[in-house]
Protein backbone atom coordinates (compact mmCIF):
# COMPACT_ATOMS: atom_id res chain seq x y z
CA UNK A 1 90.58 192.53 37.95
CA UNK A 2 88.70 189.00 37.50
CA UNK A 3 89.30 185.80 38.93
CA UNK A 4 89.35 182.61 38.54
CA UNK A 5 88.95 179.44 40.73
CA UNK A 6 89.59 176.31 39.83
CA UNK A 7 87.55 173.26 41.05
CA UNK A 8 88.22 169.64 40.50
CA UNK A 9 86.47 167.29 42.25
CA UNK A 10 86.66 163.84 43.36
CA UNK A 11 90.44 163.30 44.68
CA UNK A 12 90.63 160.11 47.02
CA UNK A 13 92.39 157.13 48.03
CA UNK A 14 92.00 155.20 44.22
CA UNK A 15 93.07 158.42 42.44
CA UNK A 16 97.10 157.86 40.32
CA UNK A 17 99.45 160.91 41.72
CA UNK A 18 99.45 160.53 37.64
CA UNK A 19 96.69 161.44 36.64
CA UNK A 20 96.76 164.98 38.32
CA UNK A 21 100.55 165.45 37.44
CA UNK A 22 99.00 164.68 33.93
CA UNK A 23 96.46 166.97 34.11
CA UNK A 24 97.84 169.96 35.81
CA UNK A 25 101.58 170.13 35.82
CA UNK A 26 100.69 173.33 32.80
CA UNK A 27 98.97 174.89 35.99
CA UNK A 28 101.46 174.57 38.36
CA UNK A 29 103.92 175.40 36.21
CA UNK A 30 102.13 178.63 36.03
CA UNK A 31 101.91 179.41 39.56
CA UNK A 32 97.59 178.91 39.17
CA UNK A 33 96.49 177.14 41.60
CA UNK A 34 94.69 174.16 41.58
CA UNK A 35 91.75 173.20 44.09
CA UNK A 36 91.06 169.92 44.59
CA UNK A 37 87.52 169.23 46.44
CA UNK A 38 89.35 165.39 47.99
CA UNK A 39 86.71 162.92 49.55
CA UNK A 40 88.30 161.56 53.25
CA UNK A 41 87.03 158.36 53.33
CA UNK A 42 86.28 157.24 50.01
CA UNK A 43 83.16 154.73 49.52
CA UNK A 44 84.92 152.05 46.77
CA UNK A 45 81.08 150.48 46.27
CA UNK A 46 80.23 154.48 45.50
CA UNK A 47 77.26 154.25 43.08
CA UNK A 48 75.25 156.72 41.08
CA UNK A 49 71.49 157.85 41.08
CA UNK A 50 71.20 155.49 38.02
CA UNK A 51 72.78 152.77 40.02
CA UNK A 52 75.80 152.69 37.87
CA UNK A 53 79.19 152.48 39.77
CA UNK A 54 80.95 155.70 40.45
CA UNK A 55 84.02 156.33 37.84
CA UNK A 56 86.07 158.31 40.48
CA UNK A 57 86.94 155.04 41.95
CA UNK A 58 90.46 153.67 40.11
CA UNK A 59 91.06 150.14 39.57
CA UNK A 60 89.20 146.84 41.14
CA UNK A 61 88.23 147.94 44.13
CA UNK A 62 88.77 145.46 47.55
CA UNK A 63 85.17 143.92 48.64
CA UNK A 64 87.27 144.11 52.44
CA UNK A 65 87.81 147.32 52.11
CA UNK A 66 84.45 149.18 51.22
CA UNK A 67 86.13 152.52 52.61
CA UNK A 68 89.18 153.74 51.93
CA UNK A 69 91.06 156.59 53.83
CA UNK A 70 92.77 159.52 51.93
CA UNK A 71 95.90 158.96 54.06
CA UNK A 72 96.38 154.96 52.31
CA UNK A 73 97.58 156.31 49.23
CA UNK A 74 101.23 157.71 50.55
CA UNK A 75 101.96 158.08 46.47
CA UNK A 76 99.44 160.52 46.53
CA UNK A 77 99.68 162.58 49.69
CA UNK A 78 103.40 162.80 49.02
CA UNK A 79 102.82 164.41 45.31
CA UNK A 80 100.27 166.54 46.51
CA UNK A 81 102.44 168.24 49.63
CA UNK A 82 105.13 167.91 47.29
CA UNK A 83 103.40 170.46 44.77
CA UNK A 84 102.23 173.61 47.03
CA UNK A 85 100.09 174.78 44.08
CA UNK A 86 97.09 172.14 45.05
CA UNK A 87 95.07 173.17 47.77
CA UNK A 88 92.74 170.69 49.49
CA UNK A 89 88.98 171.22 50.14
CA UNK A 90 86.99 168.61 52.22
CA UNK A 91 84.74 167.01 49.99
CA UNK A 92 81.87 165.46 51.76
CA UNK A 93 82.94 162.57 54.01
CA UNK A 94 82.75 159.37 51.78
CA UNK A 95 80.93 160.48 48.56
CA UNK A 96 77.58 159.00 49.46
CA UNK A 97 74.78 159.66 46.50
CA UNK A 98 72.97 162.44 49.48
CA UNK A 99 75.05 162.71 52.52
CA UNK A 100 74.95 166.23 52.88
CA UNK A 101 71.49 166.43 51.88
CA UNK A 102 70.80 164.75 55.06
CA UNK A 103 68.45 166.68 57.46
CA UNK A 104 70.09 164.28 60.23
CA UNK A 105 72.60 167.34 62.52
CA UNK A 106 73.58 164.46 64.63
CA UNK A 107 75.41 162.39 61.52
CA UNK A 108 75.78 165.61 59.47
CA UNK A 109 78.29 166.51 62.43
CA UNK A 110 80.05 163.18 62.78
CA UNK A 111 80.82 163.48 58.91
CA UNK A 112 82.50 166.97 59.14
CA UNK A 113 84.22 166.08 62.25
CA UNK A 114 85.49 162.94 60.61
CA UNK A 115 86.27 163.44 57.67
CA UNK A 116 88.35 166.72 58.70
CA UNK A 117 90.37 164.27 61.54
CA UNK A 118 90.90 161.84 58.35
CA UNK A 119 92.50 164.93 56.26
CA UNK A 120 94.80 166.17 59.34
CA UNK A 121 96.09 162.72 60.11
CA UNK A 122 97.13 162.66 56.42
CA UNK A 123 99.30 165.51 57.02
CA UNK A 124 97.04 168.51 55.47
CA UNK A 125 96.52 171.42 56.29
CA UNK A 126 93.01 171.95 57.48
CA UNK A 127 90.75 172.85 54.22
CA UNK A 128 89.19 176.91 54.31
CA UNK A 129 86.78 175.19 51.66
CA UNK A 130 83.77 172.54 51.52
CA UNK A 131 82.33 170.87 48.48
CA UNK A 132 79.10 168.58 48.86
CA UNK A 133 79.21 165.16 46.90
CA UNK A 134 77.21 166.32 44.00
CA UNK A 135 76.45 169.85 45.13
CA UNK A 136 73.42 168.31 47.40
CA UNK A 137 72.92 170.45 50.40
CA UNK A 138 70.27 170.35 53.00
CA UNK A 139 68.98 173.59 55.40
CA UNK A 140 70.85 171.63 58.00
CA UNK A 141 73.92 171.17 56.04
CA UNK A 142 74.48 174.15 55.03
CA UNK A 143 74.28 175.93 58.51
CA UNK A 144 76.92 173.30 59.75
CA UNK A 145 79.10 174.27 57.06
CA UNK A 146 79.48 177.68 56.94
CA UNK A 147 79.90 177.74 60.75
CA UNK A 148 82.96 175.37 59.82
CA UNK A 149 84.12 176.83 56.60
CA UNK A 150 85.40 180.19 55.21
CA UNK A 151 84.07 179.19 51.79
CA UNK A 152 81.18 176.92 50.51
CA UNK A 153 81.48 175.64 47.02
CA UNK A 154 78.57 174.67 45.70
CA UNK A 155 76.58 174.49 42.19
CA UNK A 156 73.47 176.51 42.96
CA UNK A 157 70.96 177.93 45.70
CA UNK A 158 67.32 177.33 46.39
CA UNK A 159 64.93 178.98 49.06
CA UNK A 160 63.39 175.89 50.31
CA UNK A 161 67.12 174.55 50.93
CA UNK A 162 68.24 177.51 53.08
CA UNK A 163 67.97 177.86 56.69
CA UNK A 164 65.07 180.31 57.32
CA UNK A 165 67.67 183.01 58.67
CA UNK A 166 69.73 183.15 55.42
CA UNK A 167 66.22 183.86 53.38
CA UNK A 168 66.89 187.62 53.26
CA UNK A 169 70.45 187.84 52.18
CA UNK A 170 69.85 185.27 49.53
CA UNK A 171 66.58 187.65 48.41
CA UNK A 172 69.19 190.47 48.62
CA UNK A 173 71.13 187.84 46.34
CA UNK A 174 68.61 187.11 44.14
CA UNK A 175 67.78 190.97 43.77
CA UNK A 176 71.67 192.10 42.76
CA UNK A 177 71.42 188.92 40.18
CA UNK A 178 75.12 187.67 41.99
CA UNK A 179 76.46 184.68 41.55
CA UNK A 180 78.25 184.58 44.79
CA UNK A 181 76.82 186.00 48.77
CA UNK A 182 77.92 185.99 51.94
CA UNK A 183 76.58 184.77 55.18
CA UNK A 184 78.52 186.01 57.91
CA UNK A 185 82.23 185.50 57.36
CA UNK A 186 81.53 182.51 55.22
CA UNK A 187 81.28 183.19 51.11
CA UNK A 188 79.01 181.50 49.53
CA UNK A 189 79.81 180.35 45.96
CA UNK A 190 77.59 178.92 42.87
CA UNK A 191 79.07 177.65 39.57
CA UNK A 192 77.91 178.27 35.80
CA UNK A 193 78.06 174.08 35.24
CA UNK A 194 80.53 171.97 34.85
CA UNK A 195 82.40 173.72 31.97
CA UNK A 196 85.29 171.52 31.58
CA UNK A 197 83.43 168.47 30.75
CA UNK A 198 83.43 165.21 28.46
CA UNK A 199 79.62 165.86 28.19
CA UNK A 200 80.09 169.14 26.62
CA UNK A 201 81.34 170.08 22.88
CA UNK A 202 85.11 170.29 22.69
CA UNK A 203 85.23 172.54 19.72
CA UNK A 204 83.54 175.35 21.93
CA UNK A 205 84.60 174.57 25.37
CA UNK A 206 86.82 176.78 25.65
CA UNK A 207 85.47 179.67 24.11
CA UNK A 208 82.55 179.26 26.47
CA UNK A 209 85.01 179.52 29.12
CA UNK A 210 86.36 182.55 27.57
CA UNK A 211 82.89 184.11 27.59
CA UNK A 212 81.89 183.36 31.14
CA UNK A 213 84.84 184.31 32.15
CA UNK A 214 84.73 187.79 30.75
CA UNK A 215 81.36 187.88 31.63
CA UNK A 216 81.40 188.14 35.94
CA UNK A 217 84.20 189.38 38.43
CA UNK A 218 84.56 185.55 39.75
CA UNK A 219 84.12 182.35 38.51
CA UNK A 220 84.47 178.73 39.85
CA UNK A 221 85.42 176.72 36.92
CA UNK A 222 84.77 172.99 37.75
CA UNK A 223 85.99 169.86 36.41
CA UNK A 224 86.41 166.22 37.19
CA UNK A 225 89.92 164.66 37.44
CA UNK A 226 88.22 161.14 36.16
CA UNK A 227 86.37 162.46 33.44
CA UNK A 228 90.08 162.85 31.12
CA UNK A 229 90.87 159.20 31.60
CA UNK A 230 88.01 156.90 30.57
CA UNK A 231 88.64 153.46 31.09
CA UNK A 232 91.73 154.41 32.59
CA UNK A 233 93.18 155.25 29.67
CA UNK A 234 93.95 159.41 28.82
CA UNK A 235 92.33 161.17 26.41
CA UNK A 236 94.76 163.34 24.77
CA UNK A 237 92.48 165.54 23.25
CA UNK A 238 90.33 166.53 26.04
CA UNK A 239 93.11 166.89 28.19
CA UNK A 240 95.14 169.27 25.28
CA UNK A 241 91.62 171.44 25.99
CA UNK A 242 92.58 171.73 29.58
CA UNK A 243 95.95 172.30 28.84
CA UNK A 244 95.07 175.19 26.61
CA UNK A 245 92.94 176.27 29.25
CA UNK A 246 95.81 176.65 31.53
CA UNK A 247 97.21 179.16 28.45
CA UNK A 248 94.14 181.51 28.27
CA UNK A 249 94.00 181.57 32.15
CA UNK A 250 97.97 182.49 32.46
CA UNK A 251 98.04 184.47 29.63
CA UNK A 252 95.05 187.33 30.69
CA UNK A 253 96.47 190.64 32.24
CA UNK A 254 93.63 191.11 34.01
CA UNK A 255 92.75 188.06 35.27
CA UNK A 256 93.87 186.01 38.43
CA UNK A 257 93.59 182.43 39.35
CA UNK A 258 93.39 181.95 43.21
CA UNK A 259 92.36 179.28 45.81
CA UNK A 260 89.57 179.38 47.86
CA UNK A 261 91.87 180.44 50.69
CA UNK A 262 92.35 183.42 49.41
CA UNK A 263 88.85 184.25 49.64
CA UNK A 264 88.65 182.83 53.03
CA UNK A 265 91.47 185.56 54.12
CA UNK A 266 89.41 187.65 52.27
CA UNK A 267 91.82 189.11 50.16
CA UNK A 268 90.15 189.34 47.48
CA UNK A 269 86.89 190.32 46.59
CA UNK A 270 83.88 187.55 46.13
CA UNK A 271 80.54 189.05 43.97
């Protein structure tokens, strides 16, 4: 058996309960779940490295309000506990360009403990997953989450950003050529890329997914919610590649789409 987890990032106070019906009513309709890495308190002046503004945030954002809580958008909360096939990772506190690659434990701390207060007073349940704001972790980070988390989602590893004590199961890692390790109780997961993405080639998108797919027991499969509706406007043909996605997933014997709670429970395996 191979699995399948699928990541979208980006969820937040701005984002249409349309846009995700949109996008993944062929998934629910499935039974695959659908994990969606939601930021707390979203920043609405959220910028890039470039210094372009942030597409995540939807519509003209309020110069009053330069933080917006997950919990404003009732439309939203109500669609997602509506629809048990979402499940809800914490996704950084408020998208900052390197929050989490902060070496500061003091604010790293007040950010987790925040951000999850900001999730429960919305009314969910309390995330098994976290997702840095653009897969940035520091040493410090890191350590924090996993003592937090059952799973951290993340794009890729490096030495120098580990605490010193992890250095030998990530050479043990590094030596099995796995995608995915363990520290403790807490998996720890990379991604091949973002292979749902505007940026890449739609005529081979999804064969490339096809490939990886076949290619390792478990894969994180991550995508962008925003990316489908430029301008706020859809764009049917990327989105028919997702949707066609949602067929290849279903329609494998021998494959399985799960959340990351189910690797939390550990009840299934992570390699």
């Amino acid at each position: 058996m191979r699995y399948v987890i699928l990541r979208d990032d980006d969820t937040n106070a701005t984002t249409p309960a349309g846009c995700l019906e949109q996008l993944y009513r062929p998934f629910l309709a499935r039974h695959l779940p659908v994990n969606l890495a939601t930021i707390p308190h979203v920043r609405t002046d959220a910028r890039r490295a470039d210094g372009r503004p942030e597409e995540f945030v939807f519509g003209r954002p309020d110069p009053a309000k330069p933080r917006v809580w997950i919990g404003a958008n009732r439309e939203l909360v109500a669609y997602l506990q509506e629809n048990s096939g979402y499940e809800i990772a914490q996704h950084g506190y408020d998208h900052s360009l390197d929050e989490f690659g902060s070496r500061d434990t003091r604010d790293l701390k007040r950010r987790l403990d925040k951000g999850a207060q900001l999730l429960a007073a919305a009314g969910f349940a309390r995330p098994s997953a976290f997702v840095a704001p653009y897969d940035r972790f520091s040493a410090a980070a890191l350590r924090l989450t996993a003592a937090r988390f059952g799973v951290v989602s993340t794009g890729w590893f490096e030495l120098r950003r580990l605490p010193l004590g992890w250095w030998p199961a990530y050479a043990g890692k590094k030596l099995a050529a796995t995608a995915h390790w363990r520290i403790g109780a807490t998996r720890l997961l990379s991604h091949p890329g973002c292979l749902l993405s505007r940026f890449r080639p739609r005529e081979s998108m999804l064969e490339n997914i096809r490939r990886t797919v076949a290619a390792q027991p478990l894969t994180v499969l991550v995508t962008h919610w925003w990316e489908y509706f430029p301008d706020g406007r859809p764009d049917e043909e990327f989105i028919a590649v997702l949707h066609r996605t949602a067929e290849f997933l279903a329609g494998e014997p021998d494959l399985r789409v799960i959340g990351f709670s189910d690797l939390a429970r550990h009840a299934v395996p992570a390699r």
